[in-house]
PDB file of N, CA and C in Angstrom:
ATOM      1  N   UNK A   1      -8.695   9.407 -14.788  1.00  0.00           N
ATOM      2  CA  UNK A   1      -7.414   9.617 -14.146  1.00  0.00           C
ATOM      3  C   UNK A   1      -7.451  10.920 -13.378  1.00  0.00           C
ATOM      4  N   UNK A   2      -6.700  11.025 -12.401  1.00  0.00           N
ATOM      5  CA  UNK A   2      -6.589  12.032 -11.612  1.00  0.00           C
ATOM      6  C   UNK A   2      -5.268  12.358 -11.197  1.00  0.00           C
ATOM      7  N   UNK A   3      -4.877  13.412 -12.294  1.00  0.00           N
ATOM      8  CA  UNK A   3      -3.476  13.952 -11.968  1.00  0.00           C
ATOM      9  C   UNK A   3      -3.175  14.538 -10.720  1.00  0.00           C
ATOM     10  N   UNK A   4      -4.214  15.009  -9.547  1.00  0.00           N
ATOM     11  CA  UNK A   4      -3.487  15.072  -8.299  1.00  0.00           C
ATOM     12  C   UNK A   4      -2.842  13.920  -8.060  1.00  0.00           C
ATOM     13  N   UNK A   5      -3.058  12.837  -8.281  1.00  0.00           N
ATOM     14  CA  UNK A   5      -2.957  11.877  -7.645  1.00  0.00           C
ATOM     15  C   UNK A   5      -1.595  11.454  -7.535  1.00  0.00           C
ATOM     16  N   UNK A   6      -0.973  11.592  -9.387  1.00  0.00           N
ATOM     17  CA  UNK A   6       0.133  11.584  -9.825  1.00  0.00           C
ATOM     18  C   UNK A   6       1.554  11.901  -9.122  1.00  0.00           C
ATOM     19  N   UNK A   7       2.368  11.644  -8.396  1.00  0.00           N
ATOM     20  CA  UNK A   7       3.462  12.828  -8.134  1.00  0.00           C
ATOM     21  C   UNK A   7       4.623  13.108  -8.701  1.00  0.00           C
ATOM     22  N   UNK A   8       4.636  14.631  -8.876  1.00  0.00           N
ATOM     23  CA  UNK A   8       5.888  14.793  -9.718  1.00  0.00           C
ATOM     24  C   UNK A   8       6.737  13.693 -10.233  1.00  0.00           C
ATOM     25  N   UNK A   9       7.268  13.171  -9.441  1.00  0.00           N
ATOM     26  CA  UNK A   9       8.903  12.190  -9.423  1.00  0.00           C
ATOM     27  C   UNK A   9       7.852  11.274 -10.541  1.00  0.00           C
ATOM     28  N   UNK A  10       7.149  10.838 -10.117  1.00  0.00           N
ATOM     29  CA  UNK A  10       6.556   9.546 -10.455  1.00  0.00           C
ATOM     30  C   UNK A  10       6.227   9.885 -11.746  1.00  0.00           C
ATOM     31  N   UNK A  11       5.460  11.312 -12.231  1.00  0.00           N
ATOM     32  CA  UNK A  11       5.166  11.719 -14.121  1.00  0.00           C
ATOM     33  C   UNK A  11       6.729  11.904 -14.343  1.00  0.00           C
ATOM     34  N   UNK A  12       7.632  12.476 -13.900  1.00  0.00           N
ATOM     35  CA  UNK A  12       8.680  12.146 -14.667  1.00  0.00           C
ATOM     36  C   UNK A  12       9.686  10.559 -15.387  1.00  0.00           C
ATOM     37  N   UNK A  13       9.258   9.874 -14.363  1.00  0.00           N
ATOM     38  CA  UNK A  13       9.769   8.753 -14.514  1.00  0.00           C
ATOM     39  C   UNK A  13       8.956   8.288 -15.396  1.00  0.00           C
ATOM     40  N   UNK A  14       7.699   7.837 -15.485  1.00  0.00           N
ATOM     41  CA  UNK A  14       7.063   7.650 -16.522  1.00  0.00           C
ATOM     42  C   UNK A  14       7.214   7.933 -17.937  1.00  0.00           C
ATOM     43  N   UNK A  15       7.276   9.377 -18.048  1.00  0.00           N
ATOM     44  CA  UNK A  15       7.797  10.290 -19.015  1.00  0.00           C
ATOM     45  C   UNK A  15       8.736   9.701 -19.793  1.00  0.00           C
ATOM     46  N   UNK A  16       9.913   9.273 -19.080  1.00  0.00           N
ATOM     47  CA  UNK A  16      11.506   9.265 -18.900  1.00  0.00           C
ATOM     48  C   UNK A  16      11.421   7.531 -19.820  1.00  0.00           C
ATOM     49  N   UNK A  17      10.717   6.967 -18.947  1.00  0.00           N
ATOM     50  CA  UNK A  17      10.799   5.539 -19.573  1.00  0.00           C
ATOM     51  C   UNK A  17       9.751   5.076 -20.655  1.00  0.00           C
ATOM     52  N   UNK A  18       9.602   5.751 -21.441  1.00  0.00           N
ATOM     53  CA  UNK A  18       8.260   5.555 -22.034  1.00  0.00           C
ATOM     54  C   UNK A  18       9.003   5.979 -23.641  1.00  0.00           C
ATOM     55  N   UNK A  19       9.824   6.926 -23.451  1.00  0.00           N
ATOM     56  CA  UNK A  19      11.354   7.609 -24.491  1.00  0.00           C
ATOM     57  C   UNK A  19      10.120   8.488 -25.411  1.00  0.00           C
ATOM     58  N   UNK A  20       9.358   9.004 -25.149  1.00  0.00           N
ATOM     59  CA  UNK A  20       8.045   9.780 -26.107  1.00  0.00           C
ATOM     60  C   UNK A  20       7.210   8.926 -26.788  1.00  0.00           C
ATOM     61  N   UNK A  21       6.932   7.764 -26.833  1.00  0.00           N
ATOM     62  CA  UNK A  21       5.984   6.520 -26.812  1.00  0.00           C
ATOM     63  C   UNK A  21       5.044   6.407 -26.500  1.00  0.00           C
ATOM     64  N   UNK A  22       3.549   5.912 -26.554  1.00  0.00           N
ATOM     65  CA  UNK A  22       2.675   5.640 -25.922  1.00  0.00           C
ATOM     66  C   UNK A  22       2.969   4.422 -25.553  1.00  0.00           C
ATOM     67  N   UNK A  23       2.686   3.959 -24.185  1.00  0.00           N
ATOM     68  CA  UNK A  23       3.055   2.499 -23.757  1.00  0.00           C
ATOM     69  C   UNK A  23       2.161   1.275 -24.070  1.00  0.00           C
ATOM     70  N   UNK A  24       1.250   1.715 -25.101  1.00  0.00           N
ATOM     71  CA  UNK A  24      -0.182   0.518 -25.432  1.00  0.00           C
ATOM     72  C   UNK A  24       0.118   0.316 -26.793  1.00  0.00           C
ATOM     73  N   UNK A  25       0.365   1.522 -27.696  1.00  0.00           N
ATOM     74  CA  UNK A  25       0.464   1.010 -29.178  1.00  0.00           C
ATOM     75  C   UNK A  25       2.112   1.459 -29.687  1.00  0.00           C
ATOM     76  N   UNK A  26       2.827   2.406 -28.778  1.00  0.00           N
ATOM     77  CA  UNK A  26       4.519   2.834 -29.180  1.00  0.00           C
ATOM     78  C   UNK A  26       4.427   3.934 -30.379  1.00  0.00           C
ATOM     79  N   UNK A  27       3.132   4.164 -30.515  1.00  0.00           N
ATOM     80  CA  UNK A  27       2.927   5.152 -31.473  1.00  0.00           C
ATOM     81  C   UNK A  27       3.642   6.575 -30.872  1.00  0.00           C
ATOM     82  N   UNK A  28       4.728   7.501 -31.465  1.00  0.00           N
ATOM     83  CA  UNK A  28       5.632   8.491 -31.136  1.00  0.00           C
ATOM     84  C   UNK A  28       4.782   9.795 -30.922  1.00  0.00           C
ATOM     85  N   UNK A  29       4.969  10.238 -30.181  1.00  0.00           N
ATOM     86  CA  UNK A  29       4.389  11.647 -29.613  1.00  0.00           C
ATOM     87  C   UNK A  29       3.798  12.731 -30.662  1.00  0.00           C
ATOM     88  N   UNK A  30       5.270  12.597 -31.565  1.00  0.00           N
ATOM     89  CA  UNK A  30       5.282  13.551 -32.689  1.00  0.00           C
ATOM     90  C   UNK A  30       4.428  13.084 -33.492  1.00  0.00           C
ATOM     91  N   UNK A  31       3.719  12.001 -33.742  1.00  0.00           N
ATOM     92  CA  UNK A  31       2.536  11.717 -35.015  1.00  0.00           C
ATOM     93  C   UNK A  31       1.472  11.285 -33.988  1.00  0.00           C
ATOM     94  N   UNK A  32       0.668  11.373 -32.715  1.00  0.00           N
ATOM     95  CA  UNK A  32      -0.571  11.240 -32.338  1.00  0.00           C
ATOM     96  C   UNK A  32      -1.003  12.812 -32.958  1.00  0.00           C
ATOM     97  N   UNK A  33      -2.316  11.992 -32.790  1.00  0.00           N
ATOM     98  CA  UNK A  33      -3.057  13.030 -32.870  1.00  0.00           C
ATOM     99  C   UNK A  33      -3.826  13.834 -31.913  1.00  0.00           C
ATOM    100  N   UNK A  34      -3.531  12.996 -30.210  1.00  0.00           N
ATOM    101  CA  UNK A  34      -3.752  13.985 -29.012  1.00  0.00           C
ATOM    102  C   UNK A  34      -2.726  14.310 -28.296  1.00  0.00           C
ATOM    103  N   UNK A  35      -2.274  14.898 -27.196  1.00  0.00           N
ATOM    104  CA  UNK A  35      -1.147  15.080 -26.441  1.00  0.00           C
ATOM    105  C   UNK A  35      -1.951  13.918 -25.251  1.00  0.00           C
ATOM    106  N   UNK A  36      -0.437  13.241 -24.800  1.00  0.00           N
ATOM    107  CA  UNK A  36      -0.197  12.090 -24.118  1.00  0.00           C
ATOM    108  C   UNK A  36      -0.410  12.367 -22.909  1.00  0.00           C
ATOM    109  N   UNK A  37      -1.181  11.711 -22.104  1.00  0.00           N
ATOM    110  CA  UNK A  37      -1.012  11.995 -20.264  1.00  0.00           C
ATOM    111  C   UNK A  37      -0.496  10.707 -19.901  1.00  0.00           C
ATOM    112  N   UNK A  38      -0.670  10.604 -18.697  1.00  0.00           N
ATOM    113  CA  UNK A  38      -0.773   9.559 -17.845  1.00  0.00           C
ATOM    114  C   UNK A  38      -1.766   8.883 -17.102  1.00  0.00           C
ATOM    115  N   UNK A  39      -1.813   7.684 -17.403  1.00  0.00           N
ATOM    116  CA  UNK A  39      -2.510   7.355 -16.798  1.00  0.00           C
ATOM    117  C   UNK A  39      -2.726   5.330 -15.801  1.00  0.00           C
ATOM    118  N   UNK A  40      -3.553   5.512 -15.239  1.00  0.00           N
ATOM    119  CA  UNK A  40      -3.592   4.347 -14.383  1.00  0.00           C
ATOM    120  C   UNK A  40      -3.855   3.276 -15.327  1.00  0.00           C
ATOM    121  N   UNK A  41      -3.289   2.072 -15.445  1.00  0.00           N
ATOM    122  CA  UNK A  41      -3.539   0.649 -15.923  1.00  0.00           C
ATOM    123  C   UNK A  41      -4.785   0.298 -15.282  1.00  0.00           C
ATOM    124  N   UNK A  42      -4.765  -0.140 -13.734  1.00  0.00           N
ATOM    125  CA  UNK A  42      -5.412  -0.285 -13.124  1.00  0.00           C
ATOM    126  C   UNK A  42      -6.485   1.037 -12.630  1.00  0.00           C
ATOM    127  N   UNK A  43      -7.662   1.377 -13.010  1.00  0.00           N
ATOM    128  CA  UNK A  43      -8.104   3.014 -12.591  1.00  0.00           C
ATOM    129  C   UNK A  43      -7.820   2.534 -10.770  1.00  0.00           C
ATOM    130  N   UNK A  44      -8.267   3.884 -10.529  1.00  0.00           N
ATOM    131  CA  UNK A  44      -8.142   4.266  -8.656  1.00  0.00           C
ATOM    132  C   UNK A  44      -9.369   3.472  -8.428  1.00  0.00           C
ATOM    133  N   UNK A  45     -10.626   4.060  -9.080  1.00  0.00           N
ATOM    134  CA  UNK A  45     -11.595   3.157  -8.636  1.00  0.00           C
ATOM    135  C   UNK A  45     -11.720   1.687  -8.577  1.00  0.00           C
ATOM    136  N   UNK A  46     -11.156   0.981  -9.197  1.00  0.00           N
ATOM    137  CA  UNK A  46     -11.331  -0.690  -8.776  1.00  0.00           C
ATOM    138  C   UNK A  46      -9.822  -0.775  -8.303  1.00  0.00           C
ATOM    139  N   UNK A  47      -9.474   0.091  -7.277  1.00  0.00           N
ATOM    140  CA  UNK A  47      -8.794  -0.644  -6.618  1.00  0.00           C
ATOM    141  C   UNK A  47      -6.908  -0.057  -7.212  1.00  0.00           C
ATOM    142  N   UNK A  48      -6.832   0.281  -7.986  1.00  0.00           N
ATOM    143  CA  UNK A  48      -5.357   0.791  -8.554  1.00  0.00           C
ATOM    144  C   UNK A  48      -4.660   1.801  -7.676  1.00  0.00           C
ATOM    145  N   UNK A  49      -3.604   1.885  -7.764  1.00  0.00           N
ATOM    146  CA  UNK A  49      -2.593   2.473  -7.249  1.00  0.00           C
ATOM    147  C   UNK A  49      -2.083   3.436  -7.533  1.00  0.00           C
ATOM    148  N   UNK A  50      -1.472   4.733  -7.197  1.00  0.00           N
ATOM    149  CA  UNK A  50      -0.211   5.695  -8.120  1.00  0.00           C
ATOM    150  C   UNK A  50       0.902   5.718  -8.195  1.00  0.00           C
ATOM    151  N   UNK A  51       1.475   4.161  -8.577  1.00  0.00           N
ATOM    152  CA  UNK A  51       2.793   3.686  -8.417  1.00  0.00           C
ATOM    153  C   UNK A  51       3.031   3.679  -9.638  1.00  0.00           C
ATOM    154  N   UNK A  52       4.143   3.131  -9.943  1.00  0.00           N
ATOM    155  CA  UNK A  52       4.618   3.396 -10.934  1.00  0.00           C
ATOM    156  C   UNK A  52       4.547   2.041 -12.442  1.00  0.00           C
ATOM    157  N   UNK A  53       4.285   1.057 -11.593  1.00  0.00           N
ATOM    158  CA  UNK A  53       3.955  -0.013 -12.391  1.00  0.00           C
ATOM    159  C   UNK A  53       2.582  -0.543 -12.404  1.00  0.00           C
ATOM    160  N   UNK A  54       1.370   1.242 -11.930  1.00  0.00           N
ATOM    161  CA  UNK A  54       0.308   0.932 -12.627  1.00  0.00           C
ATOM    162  C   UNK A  54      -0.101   2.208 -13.383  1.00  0.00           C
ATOM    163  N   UNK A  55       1.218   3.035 -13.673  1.00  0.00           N
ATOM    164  CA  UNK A  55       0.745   3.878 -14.758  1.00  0.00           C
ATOM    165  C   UNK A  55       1.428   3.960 -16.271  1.00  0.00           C
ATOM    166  N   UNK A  56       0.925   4.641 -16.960  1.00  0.00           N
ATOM    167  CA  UNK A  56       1.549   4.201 -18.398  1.00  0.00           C
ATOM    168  C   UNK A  56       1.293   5.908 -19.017  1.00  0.00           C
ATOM    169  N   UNK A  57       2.178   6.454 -19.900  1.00  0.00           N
ATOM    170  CA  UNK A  57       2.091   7.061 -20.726  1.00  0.00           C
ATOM    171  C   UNK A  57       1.402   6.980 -22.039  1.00  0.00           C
ATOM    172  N   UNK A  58       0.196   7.581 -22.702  1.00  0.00           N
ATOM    173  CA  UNK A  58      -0.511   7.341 -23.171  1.00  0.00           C
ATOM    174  C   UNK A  58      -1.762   8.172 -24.322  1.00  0.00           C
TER     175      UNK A  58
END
């Protein structure tokens, strides 16, 4: 993943809709055991986007 890629508006919204969740297992922020980024569903390299319905909190 490549957080330039990211833009502001777009990690917040993510952020925002995700409610402190990881979006793959819903496991809560407060009990992982790494801090959460963002990232592409689809990576950039085959082809993915930095929209918003191909990234996920994670």
């Amino acid at each position: 993943m490549s957080d330039k890629s990211i833009k502001a508006k777009h990690r917040q919204t993510v952020e925002s809709r995700a409610q402190g969740c990881c979006e793959y297992c819903r496991i809560q922020a407060r009990f992982a055991t790494q801090s959460f980024s963002i990232e592409h569903i689809q990576p950039l390299s085959r082809g993915g986007k930095s929209e918003l319905d191909n990234l996920a909190l994670a």
